[in-house]
Structure formats: structure tokens, C-alpha cells
C-alpha atoms as a PDB file:
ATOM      1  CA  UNK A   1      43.501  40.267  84.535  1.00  0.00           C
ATOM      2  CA  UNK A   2      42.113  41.931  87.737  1.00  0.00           C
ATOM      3  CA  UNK A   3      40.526  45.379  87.894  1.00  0.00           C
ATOM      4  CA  UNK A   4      39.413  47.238  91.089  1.00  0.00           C
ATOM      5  CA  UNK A   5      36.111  49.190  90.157  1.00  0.00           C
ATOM      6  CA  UNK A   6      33.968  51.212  93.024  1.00  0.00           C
ATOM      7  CA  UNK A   7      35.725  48.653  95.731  1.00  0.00           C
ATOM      8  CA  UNK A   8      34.744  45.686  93.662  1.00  0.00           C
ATOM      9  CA  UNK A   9      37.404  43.274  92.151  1.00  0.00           C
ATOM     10  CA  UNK A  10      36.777  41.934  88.834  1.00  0.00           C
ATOM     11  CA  UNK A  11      38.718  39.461  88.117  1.00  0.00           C
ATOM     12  CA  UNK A  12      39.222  37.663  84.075  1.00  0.00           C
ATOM     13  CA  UNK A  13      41.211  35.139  83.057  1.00  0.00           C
ATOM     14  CA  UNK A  14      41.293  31.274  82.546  1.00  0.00           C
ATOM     15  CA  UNK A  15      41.966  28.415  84.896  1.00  0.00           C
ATOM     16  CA  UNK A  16      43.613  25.870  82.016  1.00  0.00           C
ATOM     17  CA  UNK A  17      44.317  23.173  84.567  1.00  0.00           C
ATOM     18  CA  UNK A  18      40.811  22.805  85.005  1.00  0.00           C
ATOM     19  CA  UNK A  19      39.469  24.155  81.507  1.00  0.00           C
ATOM     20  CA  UNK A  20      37.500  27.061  83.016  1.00  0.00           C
ATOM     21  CA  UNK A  21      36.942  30.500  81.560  1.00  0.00           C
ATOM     22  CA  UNK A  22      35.937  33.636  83.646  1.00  0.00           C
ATOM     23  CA  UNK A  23      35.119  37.156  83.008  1.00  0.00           C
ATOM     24  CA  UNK A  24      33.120  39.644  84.269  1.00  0.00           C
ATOM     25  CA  UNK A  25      30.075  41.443  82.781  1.00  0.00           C
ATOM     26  CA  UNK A  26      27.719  43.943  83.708  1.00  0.00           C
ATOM     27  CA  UNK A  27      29.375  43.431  87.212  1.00  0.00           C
ATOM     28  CA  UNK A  28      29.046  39.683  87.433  1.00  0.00           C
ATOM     29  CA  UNK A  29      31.538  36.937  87.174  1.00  0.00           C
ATOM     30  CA  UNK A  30      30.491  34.291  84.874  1.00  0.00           C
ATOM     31  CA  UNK A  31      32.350  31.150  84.244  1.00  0.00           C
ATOM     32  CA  UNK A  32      32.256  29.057  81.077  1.00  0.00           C
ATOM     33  CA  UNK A  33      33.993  25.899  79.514  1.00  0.00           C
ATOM     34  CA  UNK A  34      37.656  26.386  77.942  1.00  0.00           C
ATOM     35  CA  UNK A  35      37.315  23.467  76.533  1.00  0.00           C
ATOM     36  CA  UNK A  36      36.040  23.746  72.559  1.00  0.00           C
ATOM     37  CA  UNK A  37      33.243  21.106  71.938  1.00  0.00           C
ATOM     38  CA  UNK A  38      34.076  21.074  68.120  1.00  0.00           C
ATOM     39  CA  UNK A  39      35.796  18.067  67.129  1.00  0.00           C
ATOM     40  CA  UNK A  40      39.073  18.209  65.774  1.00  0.00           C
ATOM     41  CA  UNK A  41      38.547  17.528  62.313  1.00  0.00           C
ATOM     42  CA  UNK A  42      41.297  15.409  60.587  1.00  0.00           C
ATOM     43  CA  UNK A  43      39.429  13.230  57.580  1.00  0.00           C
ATOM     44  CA  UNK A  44      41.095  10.787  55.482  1.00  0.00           C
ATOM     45  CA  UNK A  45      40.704  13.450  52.833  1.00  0.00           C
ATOM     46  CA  UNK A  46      41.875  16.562  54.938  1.00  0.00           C
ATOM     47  CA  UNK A  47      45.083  14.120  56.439  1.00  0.00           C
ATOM     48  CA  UNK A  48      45.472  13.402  52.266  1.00  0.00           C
ATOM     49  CA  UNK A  49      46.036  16.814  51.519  1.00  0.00           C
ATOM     50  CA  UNK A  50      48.090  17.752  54.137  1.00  0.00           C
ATOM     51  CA  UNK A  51      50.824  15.122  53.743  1.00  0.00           C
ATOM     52  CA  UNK A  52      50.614  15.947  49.962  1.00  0.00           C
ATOM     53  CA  UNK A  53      51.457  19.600  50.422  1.00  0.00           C
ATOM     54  CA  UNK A  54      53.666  18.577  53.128  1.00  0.00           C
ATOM     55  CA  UNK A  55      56.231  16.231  50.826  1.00  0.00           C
ATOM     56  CA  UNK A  56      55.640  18.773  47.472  1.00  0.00           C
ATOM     57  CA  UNK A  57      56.787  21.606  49.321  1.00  0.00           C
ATOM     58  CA  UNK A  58      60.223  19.561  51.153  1.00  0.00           C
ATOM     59  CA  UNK A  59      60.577  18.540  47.269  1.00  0.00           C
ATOM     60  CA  UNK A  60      60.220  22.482  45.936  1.00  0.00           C
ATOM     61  CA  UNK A  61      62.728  23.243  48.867  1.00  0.00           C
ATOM     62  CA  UNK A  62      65.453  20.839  46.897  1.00  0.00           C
ATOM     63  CA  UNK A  63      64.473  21.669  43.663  1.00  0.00           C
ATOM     64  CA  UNK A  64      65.395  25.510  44.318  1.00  0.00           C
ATOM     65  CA  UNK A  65      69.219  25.067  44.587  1.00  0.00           C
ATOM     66  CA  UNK A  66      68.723  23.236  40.418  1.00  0.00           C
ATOM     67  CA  UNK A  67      67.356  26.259  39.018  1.00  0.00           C
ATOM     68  CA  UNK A  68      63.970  25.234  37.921  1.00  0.00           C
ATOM     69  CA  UNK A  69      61.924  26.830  35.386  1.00  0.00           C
ATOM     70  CA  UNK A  70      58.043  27.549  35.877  1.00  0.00           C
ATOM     71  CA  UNK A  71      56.115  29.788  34.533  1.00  0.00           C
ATOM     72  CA  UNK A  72      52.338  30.921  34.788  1.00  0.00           C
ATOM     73  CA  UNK A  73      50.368  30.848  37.436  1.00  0.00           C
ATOM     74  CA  UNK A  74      50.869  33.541  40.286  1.00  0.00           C
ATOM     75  CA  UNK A  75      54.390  31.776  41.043  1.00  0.00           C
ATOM     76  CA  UNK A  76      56.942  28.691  40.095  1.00  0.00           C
ATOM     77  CA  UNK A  77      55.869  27.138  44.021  1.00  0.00           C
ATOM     78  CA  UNK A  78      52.317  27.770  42.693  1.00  0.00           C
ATOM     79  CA  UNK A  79      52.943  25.936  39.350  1.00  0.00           C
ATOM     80  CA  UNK A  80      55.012  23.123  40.641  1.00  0.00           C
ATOM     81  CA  UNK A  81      52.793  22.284  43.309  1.00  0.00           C
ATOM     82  CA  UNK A  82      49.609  22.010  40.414  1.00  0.00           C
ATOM     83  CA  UNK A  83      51.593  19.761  38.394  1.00  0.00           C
ATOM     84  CA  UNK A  84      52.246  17.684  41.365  1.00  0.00           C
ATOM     85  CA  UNK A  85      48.583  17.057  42.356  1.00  0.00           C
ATOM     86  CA  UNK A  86      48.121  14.261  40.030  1.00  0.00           C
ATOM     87  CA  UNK A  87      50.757  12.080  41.595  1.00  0.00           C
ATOM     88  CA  UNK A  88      50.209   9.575  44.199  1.00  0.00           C
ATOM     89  CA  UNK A  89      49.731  10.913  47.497  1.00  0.00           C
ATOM     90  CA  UNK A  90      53.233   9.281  50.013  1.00  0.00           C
ATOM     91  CA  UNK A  91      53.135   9.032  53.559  1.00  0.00           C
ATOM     92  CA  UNK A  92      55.964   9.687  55.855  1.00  0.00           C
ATOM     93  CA  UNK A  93      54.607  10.985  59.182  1.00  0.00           C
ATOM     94  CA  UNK A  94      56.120  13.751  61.099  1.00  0.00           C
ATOM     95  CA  UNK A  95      59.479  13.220  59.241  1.00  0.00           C
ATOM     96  CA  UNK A  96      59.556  16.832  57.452  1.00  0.00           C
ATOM     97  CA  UNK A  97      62.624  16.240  55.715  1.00  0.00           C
ATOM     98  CA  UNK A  98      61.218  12.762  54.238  1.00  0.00           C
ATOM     99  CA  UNK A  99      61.108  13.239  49.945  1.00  0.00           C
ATOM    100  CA  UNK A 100      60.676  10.853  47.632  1.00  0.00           C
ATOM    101  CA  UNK A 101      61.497  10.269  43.753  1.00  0.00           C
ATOM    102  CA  UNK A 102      57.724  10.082  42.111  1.00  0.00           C
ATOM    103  CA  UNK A 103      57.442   8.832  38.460  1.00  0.00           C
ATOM    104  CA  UNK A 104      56.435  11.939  36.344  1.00  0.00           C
ATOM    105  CA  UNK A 105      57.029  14.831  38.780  1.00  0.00           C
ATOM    106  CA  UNK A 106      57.397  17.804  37.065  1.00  0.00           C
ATOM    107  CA  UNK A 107      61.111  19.688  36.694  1.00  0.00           C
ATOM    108  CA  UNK A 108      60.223  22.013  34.354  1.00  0.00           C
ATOM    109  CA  UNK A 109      57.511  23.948  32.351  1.00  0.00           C
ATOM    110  CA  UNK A 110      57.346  26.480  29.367  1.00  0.00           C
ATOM    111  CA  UNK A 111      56.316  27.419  25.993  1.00  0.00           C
ATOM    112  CA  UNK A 112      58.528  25.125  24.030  1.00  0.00           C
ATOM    113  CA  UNK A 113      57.974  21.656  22.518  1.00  0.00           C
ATOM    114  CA  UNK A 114      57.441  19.053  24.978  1.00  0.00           C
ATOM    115  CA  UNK A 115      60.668  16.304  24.390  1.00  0.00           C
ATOM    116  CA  UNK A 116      58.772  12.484  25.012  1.00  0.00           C
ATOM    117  CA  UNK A 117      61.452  10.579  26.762  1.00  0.00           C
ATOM    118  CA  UNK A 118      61.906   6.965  27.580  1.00  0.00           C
ATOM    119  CA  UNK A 119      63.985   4.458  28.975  1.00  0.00           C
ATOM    120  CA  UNK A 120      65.663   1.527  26.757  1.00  0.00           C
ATOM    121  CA  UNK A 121      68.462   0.518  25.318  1.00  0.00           C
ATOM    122  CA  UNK A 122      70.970   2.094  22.534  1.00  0.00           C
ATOM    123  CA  UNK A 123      73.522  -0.031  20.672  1.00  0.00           C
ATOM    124  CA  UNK A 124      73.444  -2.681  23.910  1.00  0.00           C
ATOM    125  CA  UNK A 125      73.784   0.417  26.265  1.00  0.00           C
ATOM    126  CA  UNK A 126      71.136   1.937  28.862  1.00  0.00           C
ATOM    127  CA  UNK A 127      69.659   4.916  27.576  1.00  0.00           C
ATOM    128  CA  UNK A 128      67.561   7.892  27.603  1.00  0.00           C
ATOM    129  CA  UNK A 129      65.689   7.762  24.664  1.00  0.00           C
ATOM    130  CA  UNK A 130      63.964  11.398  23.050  1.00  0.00           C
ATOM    131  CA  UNK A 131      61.850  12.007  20.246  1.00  0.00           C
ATOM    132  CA  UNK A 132      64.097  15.079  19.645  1.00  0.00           C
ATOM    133  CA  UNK A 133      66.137  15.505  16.072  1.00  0.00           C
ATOM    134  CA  UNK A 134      69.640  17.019  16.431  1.00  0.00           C
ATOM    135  CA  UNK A 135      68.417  19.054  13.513  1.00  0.00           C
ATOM    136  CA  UNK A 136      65.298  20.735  15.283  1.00  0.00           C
ATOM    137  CA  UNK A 137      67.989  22.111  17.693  1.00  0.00           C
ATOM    138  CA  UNK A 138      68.260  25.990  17.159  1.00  0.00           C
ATOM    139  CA  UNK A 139      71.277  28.298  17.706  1.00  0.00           C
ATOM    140  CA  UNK A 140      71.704  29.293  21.409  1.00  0.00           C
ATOM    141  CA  UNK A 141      69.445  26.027  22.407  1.00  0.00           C
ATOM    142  CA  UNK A 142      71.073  24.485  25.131  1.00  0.00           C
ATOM    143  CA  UNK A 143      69.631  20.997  27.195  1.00  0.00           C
ATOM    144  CA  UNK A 144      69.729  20.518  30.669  1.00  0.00           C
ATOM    145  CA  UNK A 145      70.225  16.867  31.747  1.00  0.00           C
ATOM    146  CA  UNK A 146      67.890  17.281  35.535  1.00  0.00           C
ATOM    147  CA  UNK A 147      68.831  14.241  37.988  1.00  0.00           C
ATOM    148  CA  UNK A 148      66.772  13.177  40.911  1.00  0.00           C
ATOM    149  CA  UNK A 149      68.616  10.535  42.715  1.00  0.00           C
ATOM    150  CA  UNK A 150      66.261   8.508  45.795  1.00  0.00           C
ATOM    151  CA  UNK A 151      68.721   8.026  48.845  1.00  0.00           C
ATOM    152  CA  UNK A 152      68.004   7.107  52.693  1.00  0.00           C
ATOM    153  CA  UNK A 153      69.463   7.649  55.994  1.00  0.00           C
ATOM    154  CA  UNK A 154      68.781   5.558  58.762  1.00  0.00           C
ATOM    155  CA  UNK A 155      66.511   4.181  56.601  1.00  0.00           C
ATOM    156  CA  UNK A 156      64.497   7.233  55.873  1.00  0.00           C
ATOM    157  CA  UNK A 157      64.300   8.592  52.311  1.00  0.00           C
ATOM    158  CA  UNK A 158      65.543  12.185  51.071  1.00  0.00           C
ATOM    159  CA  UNK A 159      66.044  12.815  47.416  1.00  0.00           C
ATOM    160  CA  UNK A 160      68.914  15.036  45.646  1.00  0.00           C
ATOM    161  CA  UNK A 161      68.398  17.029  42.597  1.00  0.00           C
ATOM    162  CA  UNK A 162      70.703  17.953  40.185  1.00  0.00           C
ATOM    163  CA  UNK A 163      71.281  19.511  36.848  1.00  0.00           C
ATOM    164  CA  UNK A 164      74.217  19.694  34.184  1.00  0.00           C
ATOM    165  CA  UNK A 165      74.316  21.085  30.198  1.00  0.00           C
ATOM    166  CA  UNK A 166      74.794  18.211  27.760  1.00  0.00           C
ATOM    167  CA  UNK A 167      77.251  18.949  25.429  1.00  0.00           C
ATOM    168  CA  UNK A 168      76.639  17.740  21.169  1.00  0.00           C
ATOM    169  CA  UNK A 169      79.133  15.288  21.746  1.00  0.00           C
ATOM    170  CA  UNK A 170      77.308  13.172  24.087  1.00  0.00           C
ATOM    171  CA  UNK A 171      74.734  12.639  21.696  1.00  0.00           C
ATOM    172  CA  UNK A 172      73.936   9.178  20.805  1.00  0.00           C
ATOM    173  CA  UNK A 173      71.712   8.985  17.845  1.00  0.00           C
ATOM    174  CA  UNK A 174      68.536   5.784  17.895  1.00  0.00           C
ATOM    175  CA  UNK A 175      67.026   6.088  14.658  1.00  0.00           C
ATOM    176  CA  UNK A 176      67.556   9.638  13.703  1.00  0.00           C
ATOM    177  CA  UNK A 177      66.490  10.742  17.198  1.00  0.00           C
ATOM    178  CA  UNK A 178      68.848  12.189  20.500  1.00  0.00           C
ATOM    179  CA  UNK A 179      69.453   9.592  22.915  1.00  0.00           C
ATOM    180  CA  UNK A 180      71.962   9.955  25.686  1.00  0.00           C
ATOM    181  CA  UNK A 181      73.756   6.492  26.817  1.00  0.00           C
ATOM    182  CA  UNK A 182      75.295   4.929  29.879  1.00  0.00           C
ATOM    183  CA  UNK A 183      75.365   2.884  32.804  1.00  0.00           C
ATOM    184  CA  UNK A 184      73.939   5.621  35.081  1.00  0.00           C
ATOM    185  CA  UNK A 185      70.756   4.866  33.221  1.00  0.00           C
ATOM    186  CA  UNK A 186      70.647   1.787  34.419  1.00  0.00           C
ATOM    187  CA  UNK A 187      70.266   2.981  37.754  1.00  0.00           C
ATOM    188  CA  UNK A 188      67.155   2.495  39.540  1.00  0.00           C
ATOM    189  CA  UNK A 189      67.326   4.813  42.243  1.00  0.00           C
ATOM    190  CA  UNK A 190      67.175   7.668  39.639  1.00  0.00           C
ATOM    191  CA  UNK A 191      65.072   9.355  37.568  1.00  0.00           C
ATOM    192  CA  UNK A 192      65.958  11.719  34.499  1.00  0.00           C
ATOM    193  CA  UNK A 193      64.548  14.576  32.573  1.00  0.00           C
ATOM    194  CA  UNK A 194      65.832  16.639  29.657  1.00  0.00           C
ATOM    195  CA  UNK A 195      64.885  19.933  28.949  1.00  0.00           C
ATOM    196  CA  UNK A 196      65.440  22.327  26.233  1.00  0.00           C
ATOM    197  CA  UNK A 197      66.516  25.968  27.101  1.00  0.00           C
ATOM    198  CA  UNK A 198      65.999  28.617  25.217  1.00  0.00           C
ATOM    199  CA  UNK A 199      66.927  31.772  27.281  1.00  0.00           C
ATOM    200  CA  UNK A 200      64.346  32.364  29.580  1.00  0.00           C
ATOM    201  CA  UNK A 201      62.170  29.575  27.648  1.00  0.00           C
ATOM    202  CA  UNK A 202      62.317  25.761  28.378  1.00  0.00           C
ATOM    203  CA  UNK A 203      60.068  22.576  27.176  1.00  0.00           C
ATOM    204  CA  UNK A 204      57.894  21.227  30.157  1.00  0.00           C
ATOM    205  CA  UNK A 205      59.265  17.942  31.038  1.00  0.00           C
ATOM    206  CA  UNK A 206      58.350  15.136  33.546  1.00  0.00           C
ATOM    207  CA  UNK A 207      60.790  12.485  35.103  1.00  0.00           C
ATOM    208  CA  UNK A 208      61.119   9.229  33.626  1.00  0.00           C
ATOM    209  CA  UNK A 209      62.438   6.245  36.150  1.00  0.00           C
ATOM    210  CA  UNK A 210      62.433   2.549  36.959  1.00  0.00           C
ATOM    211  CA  UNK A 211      62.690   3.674  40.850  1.00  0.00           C
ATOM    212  CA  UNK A 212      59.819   1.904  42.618  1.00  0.00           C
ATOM    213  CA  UNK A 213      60.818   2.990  46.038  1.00  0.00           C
ATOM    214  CA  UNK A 214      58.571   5.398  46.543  1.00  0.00           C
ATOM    215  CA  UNK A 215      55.705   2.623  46.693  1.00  0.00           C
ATOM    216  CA  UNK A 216      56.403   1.441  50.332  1.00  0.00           C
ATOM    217  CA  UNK A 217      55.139   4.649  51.228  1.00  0.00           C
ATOM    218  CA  UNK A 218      51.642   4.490  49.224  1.00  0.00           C
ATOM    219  CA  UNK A 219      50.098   1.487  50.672  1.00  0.00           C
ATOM    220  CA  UNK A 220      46.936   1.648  53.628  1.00  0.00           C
ATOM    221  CA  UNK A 221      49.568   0.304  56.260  1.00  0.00           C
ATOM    222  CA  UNK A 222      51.959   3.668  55.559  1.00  0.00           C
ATOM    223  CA  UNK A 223      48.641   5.877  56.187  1.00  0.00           C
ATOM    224  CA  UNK A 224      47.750   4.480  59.052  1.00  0.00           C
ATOM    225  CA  UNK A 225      51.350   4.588  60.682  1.00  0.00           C
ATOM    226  CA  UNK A 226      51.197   8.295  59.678  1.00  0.00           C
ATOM    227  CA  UNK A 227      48.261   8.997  60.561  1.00  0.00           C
ATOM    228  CA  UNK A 228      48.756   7.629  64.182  1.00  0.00           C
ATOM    229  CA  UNK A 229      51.728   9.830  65.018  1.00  0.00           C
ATOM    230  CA  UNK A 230      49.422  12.667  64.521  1.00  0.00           C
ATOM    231  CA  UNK A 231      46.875  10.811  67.176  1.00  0.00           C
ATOM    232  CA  UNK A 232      45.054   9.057  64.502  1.00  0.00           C
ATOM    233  CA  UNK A 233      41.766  10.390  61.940  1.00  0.00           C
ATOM    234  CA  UNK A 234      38.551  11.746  62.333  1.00  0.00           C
ATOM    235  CA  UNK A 235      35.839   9.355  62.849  1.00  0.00           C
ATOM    236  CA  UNK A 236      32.933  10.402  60.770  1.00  0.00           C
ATOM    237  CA  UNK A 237      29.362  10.198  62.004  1.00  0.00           C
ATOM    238  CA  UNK A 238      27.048   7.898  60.201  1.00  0.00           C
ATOM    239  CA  UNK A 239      25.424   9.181  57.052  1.00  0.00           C
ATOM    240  CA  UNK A 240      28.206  12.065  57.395  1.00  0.00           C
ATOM    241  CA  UNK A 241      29.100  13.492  54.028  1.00  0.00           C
ATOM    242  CA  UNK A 242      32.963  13.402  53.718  1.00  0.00           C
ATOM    243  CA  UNK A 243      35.254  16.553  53.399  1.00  0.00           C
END
């Protein structure tokens, strides 16, 4: 910016190709560094956090278009991303629309009874085991059979999430208890969870899966290949606490 004042040009404004500052003040033009001296911080912890948040919110993205169910908290994204904090932290870089099936994330949570689920086998078929009697089932309860299915393009992983109603005929019974049979349940690229519905009520229920895919993308070597396409972490100082 320049400004002629009683025949005097003052003249403000940065030079960035050299990283100078100047301005004027009281009628003199002072120069100072552009440059910041702060470092730029990027811990181990802070990089942690970051590609968490990163990879739950591309997974909350998905899970919107299968009609999840959340409540407290000041909002579902607020509640699903709590409930995800426990789970292993995954590393995939600058690829932002990288997801990947996690053992026990969260599809659902509510007032009603939490249904235990398992994977085994019923009558010499795969199943999904419950701890759920047909008979605890009330009138207008429906269940929602929630799919997450672990794919890759080009080798790099996205996830698709899916839900259907299970109909009473379906039901397989192992020992008094639901169970729901087939070879998809064999599969183990996918992960299931069944929840009960009861208007605007639902059980809170986790994903159960064999899929180990997601591990690849746990280990020290997957940090340190994500951290270096964002130039790398923060060296601490000796003696430094950590963030």
C-alpha cells in the first residue's frame, strides 16, 4: 500500500520473495522478518489425531447415505466420532478418500438393549450369531442388517456401507437365540451389525468381522510413509514434554 502524506511517500507492504515486511510508523519505514520463527509443530501425537479425525470423518461421510442412528451428544457426527476414538489410529497419507473397515466401529447408538453378536457357525453354515430371543421382539420392532464391505482401487482402500430390514423368515434359531446364516458371512472383507429399531429408538451396536485388512495401515512403516508426504514430524527438543 502507498500513501502520499505532506510530500512524503509511505510505502507498506511485504517483499515475499525475500521474506521482508515493511511499514511505516510515526513517519519511518521499518522493515522486519516475514518469516515466523515458530516451528511448525506437527508431533507424533498432533499427526495421530489428525489422521484419526481425518479417516472418521471420510467414514461419517459414507455412513450418511445408511441412515445411521445417534443420539446424545450435541450431534450424530459428534457421537460417532467419540465412539470411534478407541479404535486404532490408520494411516493413509494425503489420500482423503482412503476408509477402512475397523473391528468394532460403531453403526449405531440408543436407548435399547445392546444385541452381543458373534461370528460362528449354525447347522454347518456361517453365521451371525445374537444373544437376542425371537420372543423379546416387540410389535413394530424391526432389525436392520448394517454391511460394511472393505474394497480397493488401484490398490487403495474405500469402504461401502449398507443397510437392509431382515425379515422373521430369515431367522435361524442356535439354541433358542436369532442367528442369521449364509455364505456372505463367510466373507472376510466384511463386517456386520444388527440393530433393533424401534421408531426413533435403536440398540447401540458395534461391527463384528474377520477383515484384517485394515492392519497394513497400523504398523510404524505406514506412519512414517504418511507422515513424510506431509514433509515429515516435529522433532522435539531434549527434555521437551510431548503434546
Amino acid at each position: 500500500m502507498v500513501k502520499v502524506h505532506k510530500n512524503v511517500m509511505l510505502v507498506n507492504g511485504t517483499l515475499r520473495r525475500d521474506g521482508v515486511t515493511y511499514y511505516t510508523r510515526k513517519g519511518q519505514t521499518i522493515m522486519r522478518s516475514a518469516i515466523s520463527e515458530q516451528p511448525k509443530r506437527r508431533t507424533r501425537k498432533q499427526f495421530d489425531v489428525r489422521q484419526r479425525m481425518k479417516h472418521t470423518t471420510r467414514l461419517w461421510g459414507i455412513m450418511k447415505d445408511a441412515d445411521p442412528m445417534f443420539s446424545g451428544g450435541y450431534s450424530a457426527f459428534g457421537r460417532f466420532c467419540s465412539l470411534m476414538s478407541p479404535l486404532p489410529v490408520v494411516y493413509t497419507g494425503k489420500l482423503s478418500y482412503a476408509a477402512l473397515l475397523l473391528p468394532n466401529m460403531p453403526v449405531s447408538e440408543g436407548s435399547l438393549p445392546v444385541i452381543h453378536q458373534s461370528l460362528g457357525t449354525v447347522d454347518g453354515m456361517p453365521a451371525l450369531i445374537t444373544d437376542l430371543k425371537p420372543e423379546s421382539l416387540k410389535r413394530r420392532d424391526t432389525l436392520r442388517l448394517y454391511t460394511v464391505q472393505q474394497k480397493t482401487s488401484s490398490g487403495d482402500p474405500y469402504v461401502i456401507i449398507t443397510y437392509r430390514e431382515v425379515t422373521y423368515s430369515e431367522f435361524r434359531n442356535h439354541n433358542g437365540y436369532i442367528a442369521l446364516s449364509g455364505e456372505e458371512f463367510a466373507d472376510e472383507m466384511k463386517g456386520w451389525a444388527l440393530v433393533r429399531v424401534h421408531g426413533d429408538r435403536c440398540s447401540s451396536q458395534n461391527i463384528v468381522t474377520r477383515c484384517r485388512y485394515y492392519e497394513a495401515y497400523t504398523t510404524e512403516e505406514a506412519m512414517k510413509e504418511s507422515a513424510q508426504s506431509y514433509g515429515g514430524l516435529t522433532k522435539r527438543p531434549f527434555l521437551m514434554p510431548d503434546d
